[in-house]
Protein backbone atom coordinates (compact mmCIF):
# COMPACT_ATOMS: atom_id res chain seq x y z
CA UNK A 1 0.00 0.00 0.00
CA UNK A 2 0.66 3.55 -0.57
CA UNK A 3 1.99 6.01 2.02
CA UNK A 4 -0.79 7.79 2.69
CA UNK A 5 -1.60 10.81 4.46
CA UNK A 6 -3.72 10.90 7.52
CA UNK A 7 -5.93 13.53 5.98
CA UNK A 8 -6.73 10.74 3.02
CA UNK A 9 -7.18 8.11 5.86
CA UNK A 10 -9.70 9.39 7.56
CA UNK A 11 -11.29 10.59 4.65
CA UNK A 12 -11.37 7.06 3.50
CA UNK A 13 -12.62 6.26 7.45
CA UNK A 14 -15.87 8.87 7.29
CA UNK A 15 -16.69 7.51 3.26
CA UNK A 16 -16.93 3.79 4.54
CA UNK A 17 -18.96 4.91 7.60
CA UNK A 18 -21.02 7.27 5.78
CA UNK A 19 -21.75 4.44 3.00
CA UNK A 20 -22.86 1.63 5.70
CA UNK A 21 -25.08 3.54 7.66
CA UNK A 22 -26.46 4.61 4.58
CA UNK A 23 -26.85 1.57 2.99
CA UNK A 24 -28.27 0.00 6.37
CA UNK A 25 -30.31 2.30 6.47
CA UNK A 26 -32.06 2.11 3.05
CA UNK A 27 -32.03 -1.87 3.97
CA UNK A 28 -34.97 -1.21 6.23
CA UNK A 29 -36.85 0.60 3.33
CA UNK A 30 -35.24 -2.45 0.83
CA UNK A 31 -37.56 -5.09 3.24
CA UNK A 32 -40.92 -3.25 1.80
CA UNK A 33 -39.87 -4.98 -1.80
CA UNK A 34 -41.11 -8.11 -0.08
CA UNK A 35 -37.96 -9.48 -1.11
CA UNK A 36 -34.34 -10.96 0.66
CA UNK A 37 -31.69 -8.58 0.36
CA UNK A 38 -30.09 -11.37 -1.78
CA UNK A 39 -32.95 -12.01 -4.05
CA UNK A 40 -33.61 -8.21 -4.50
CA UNK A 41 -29.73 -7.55 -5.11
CA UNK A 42 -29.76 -10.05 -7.92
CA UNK A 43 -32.76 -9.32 -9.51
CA UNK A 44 -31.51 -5.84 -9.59
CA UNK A 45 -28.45 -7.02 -11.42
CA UNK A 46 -30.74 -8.64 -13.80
CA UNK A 47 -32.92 -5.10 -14.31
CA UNK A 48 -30.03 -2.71 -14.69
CA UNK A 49 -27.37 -5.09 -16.20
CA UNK A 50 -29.66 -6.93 -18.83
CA UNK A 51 -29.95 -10.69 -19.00
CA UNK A 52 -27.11 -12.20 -17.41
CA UNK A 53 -25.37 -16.04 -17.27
CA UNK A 54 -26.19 -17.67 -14.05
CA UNK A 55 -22.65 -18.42 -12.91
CA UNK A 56 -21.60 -14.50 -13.91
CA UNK A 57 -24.59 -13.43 -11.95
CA UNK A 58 -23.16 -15.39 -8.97
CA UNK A 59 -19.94 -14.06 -9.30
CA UNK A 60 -21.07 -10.50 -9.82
CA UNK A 61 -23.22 -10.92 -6.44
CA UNK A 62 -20.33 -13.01 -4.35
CA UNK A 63 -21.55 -16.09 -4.35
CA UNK A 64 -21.21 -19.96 -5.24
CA UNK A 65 -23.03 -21.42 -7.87
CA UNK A 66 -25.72 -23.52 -6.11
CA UNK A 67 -26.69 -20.50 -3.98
CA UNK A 68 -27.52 -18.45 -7.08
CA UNK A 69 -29.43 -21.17 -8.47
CA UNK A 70 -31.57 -21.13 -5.18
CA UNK A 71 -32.05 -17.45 -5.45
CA UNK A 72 -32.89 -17.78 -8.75
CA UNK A 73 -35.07 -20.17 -8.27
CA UNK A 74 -36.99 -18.15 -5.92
CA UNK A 75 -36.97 -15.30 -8.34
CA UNK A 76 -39.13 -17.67 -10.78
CA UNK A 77 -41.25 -18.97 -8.12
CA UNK A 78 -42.14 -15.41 -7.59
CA UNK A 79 -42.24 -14.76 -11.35
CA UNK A 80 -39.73 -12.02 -11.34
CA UNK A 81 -36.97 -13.67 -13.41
CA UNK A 82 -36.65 -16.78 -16.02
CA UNK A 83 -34.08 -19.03 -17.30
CA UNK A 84 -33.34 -19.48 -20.76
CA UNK A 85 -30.85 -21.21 -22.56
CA UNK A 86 -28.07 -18.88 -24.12
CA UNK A 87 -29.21 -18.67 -27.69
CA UNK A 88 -25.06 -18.87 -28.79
CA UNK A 89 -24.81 -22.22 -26.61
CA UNK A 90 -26.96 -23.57 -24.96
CA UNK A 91 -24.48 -24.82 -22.08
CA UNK A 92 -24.81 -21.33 -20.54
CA UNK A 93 -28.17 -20.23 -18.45
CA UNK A 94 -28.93 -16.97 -19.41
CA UNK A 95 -31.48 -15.26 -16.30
CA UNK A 96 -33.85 -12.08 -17.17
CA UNK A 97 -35.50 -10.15 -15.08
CA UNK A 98 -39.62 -10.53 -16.32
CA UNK A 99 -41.98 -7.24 -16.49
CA UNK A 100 -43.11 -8.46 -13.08
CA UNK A 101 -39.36 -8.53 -12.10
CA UNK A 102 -38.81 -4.68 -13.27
CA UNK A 103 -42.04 -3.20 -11.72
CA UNK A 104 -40.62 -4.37 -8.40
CA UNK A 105 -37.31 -3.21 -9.27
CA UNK A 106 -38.08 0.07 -10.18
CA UNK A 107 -40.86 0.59 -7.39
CA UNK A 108 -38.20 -0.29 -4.63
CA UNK A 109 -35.89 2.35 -6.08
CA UNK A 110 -38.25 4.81 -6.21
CA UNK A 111 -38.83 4.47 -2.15
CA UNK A 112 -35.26 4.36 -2.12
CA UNK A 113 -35.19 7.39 -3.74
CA UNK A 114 -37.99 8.90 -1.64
CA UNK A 115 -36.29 8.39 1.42
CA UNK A 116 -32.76 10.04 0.32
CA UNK A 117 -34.29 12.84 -1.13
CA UNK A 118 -36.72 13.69 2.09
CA UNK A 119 -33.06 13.19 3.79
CA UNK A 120 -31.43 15.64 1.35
CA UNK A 121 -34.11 18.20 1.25
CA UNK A 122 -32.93 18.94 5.18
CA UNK A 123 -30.03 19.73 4.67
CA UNK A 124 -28.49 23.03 4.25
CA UNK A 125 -28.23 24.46 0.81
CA UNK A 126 -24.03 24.41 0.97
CA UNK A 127 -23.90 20.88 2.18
CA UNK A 128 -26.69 20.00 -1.06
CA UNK A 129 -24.30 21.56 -3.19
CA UNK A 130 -21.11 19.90 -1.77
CA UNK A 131 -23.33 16.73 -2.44
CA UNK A 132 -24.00 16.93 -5.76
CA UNK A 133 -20.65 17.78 -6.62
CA UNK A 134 -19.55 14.55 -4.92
CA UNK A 135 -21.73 11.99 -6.10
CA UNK A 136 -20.30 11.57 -9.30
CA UNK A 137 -16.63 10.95 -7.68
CA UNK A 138 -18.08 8.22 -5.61
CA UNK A 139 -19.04 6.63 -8.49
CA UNK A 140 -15.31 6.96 -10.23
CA UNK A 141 -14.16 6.27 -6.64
CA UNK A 142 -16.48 2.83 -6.87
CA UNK A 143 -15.09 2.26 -10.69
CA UNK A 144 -11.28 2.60 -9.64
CA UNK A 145 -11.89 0.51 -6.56
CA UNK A 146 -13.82 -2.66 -8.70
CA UNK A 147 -11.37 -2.18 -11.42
CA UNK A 148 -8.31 -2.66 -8.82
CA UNK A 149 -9.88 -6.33 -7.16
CA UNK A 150 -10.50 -7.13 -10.51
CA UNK A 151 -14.43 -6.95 -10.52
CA UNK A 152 -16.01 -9.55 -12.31
């Protein structure tokens, strides 16, 4: 690693607490999808990503093989995703989210987005501002971090 200042370390130390209450926090407004976290994480891989091979989808959500098949499989029994063979090979399982699958999708990120904009809206103007200038360098900040492990 890096020498890095102390400045830049507890930068880095606010960002990851910042981003884990916040994402714990949106987890309780994630339950109202109906869904698992794992079941609505996938299915939101398969909504924003387009249709993806099971065993990718497993390794883009961190997990073995066999437990994406089960979350898969309780994607279909909820008829929010299908399998389908590949139509290059037909070795691979390509998963889609259905039209069922992206109405739930969407709806959950709109009370996602409900929730951090009610936040938002109370804060001061300066700290909106510092916000919005921010939000795109957490994503490059998320890009250069996934490209460094080596994302899948």
């Amino acid at each position: 690693m890096r020498n890095t200042s102390p400045d830049s370390r507890e930068t880095a130390r606010d960002l990851n607490s910042g981003a884990i209450h916040l994402l714990r926090s949106l987890r309780r407004v994630d339950k109202q999808s109906g869904l698992t976290a794992a079941r609505l994480s996938a299915l939101s891989v398969l909504v924003y990503g387009g249709p993806t091979p099971l065993g990718r989808l497993a390794r883009l959500e961190g997990v073995a093989s066999p437990t994406m098949t089960r979350i898969v499989d309780g994607l279909e029994g909820l008829s929010l995703a299908r399998r389908a063979a590949h139509p290059d090979t037909g070795r691979v399982v390509l998963v889609t989210a259905t039209d069922s699958g992206v109405e739930l999708m969407d709806a959950s990120a709109e009370r996602r987005l409900d929730v951090i904009v009610g936040a938002f809206d109370q804060l001061q103007e300066s700290d909106r501002e510092t916000l919005r200038a921010a939000a795109p360098l957490l994503r490059r900040l998320a890009v250069i971090i996934a490209d460094r492990q080596g994302a899948p």
